[in-house]
Protein backbone atom coordinates (compact mmCIF):
# COMPACT_ATOMS: atom_id res chain seq x y z
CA UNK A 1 -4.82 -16.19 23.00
CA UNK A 2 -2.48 -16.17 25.99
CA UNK A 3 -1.38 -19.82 25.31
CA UNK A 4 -0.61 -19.38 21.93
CA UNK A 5 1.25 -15.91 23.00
CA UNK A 6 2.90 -17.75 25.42
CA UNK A 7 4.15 -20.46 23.44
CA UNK A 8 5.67 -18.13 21.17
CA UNK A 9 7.23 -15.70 23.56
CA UNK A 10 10.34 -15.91 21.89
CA UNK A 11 9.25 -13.89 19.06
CA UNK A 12 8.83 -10.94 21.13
CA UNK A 13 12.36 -11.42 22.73
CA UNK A 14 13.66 -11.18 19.40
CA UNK A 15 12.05 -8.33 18.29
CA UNK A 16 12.98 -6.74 21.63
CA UNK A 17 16.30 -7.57 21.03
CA UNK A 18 16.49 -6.03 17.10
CA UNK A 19 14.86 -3.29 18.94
CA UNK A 20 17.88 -2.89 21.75
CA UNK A 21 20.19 -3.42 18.31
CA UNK A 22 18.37 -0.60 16.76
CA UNK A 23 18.44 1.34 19.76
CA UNK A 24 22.06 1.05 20.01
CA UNK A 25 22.73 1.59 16.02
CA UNK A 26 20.95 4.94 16.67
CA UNK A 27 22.57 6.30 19.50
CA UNK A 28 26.16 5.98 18.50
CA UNK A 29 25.66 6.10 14.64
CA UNK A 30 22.82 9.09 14.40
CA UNK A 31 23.81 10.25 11.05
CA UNK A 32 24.43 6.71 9.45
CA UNK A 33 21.51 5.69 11.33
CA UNK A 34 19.55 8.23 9.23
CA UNK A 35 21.05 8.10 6.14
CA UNK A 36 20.23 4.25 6.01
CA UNK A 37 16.38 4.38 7.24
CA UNK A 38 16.59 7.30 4.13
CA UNK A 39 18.41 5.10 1.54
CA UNK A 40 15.70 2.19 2.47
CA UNK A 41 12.60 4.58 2.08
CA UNK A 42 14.43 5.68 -1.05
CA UNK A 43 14.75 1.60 -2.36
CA UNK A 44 11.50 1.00 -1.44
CA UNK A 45 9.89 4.13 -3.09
CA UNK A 46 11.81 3.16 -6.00
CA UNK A 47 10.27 -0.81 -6.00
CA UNK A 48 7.50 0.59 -6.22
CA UNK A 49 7.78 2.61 -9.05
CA UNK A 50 8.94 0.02 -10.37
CA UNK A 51 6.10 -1.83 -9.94
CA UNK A 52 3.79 0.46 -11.11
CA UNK A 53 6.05 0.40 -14.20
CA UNK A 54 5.04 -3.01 -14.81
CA UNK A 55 1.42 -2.51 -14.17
CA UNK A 56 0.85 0.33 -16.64
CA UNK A 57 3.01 -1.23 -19.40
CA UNK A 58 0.96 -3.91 -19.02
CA UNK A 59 -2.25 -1.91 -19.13
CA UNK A 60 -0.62 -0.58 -22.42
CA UNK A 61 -0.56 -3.97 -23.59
CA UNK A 62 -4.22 -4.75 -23.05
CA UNK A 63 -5.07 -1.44 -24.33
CA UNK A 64 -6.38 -0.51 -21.18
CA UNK A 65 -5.69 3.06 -19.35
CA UNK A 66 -2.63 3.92 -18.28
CA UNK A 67 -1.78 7.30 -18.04
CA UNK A 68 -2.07 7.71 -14.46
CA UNK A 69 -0.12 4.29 -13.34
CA UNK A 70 2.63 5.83 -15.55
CA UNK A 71 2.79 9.25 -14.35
CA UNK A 72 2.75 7.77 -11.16
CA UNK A 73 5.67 5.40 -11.91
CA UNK A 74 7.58 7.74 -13.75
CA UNK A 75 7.46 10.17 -10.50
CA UNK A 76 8.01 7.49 -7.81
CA UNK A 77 11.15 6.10 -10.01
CA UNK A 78 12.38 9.86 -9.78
CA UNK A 79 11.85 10.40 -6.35
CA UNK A 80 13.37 7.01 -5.30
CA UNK A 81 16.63 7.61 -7.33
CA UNK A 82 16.80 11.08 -5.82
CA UNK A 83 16.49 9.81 -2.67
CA UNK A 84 19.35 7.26 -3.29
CA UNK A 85 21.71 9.89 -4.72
CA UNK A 86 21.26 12.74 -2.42
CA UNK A 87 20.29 11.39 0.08
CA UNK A 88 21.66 13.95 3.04
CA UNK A 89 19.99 16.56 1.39
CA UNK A 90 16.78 14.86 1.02
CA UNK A 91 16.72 14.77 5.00
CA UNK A 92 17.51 18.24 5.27
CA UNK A 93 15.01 19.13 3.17
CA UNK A 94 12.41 17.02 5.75
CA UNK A 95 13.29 18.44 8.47
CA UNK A 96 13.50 21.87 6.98
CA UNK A 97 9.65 21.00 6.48
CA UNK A 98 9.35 19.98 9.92
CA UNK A 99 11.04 23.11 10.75
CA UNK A 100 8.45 25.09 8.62
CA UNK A 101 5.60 23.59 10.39
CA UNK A 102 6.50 23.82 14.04
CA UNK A 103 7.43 27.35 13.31
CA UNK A 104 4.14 27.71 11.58
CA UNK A 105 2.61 25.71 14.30
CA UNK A 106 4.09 27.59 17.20
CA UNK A 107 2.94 31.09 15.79
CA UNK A 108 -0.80 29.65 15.47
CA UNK A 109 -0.54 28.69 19.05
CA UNK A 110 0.66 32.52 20.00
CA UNK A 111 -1.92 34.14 17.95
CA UNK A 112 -4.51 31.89 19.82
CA UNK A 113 -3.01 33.18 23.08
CA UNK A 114 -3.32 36.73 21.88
CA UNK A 115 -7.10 36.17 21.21
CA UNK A 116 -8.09 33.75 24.78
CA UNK A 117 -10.55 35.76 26.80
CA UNK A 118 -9.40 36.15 30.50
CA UNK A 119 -10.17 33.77 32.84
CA UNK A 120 -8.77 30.35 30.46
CA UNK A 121 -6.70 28.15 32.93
CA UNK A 122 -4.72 26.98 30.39
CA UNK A 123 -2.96 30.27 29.11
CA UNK A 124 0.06 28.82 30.25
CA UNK A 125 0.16 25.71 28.62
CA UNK A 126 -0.41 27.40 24.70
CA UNK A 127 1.95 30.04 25.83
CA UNK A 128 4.76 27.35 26.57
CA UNK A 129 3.51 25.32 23.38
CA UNK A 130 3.74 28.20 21.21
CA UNK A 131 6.88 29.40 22.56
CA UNK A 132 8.27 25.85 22.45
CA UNK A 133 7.27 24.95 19.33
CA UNK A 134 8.98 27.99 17.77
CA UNK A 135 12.09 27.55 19.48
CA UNK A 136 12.44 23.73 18.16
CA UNK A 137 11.56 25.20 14.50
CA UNK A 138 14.22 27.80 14.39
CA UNK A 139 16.57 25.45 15.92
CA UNK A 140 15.69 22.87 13.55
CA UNK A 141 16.16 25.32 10.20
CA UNK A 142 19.41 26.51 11.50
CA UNK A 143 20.83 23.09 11.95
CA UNK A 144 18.59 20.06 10.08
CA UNK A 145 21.02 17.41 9.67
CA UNK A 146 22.35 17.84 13.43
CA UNK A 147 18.56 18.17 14.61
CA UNK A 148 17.45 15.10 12.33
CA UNK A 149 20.52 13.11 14.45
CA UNK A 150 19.40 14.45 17.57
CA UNK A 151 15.91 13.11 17.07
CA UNK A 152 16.96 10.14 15.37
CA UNK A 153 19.27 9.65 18.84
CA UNK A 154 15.87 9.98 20.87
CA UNK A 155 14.38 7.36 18.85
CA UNK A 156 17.08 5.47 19.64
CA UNK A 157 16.59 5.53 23.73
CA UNK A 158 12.99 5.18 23.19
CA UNK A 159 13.80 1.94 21.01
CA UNK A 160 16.51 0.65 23.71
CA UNK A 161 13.85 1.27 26.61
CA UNK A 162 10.65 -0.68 24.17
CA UNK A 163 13.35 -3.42 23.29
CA UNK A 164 14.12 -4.01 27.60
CA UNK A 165 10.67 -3.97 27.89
CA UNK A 166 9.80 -6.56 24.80
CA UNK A 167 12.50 -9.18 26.16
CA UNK A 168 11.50 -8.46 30.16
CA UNK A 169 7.86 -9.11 28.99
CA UNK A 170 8.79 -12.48 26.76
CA UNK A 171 10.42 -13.95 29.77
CA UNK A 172 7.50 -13.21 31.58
CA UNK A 173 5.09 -14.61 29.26
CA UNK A 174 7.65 -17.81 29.23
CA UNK A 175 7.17 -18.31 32.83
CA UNK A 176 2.98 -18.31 32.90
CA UNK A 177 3.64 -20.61 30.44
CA UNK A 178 6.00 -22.63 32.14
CA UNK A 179 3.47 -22.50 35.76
CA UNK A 180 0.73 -25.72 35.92
């Protein structure tokens, strides 16, 4: 396993490096950054409606069931094109979602607090949660296109960091190989 890793190490370097590309796209291009990982989910969710498209007219040919492939087509297509035409406000919807549940989330934890019997060392830790959590949800309804650009910039350090890592690691791997 580790010679056939190793004699492919530069795979990883250049997935480390789309990685560091990524990394970079998303922390000085946030909002196109999101707009085109949104206008790709909404291409691909439209493929495959088309696909399914295919399948149930051709379960209509062979007389065969097809209801549910169509419905199922019909509502991907829809979604897909929506996706592609309003696209911004698809995102805000998401992370008005994701604003919903940590909110929702957040209040669960603080109820939970309310009801701990005394003597639980970790009071502290569902009190900061909670509190947290609801904090990040407000902030995130007030504001979800900035908050999905802030994330989307976090992603982006976190992909910069993995890509260092994936080409420090090739090299690495390179050298063992490279060793008699």
């Amino acid at each position: 396993m580790l010679v056939q890793f190793s004699k492919n190490w530069w795979l990883m370097a250049i997935n480390g490096a789309i990685a560091i590309l990524f990394g970079i796209f998303a922390l000085f291009v946030p909002e196109g950054t999101i707009i085109i990982i949104a206008k790709y989910f909404g291409i691909v969710v439209l493929i495959g409606g088309l696909i399914i498209l295919v399948g149930a007219i051709r379960n209509i040919k062979n007389k065969q069931s097809y209801a549910l492939m169509m419905t199922e087509a019909i509502i991907s297509i829809a979604i897909g094109i929506i996706i592609l035409v309003f696209t911004k406000e698809t995102i805000e919807i998401f992370m008005i979602l994701i604003g919903l549940w940590a909110v929702i989330v957040g209040i669960t934890l603080l109820v939970l607090l309310a009801n701990i019997k005394e003597g639980t060392h970790d009071k502290y830790v569902i009190l900061f949660s909670g509190v947290l959590s609801v904090i990040f949800g407000v902030v995130v309804l007030f504001n979800p296109f900035t908050m999905a650009a802030v994330l989307t910039i976090i992603v982006g350090i976190a992909a910069l960091i993995l890509g260092l890592f994936m080409i420090y690691i090739a090299f690495r791997v390179k050298k063992l190989n490279e060793t008699p």
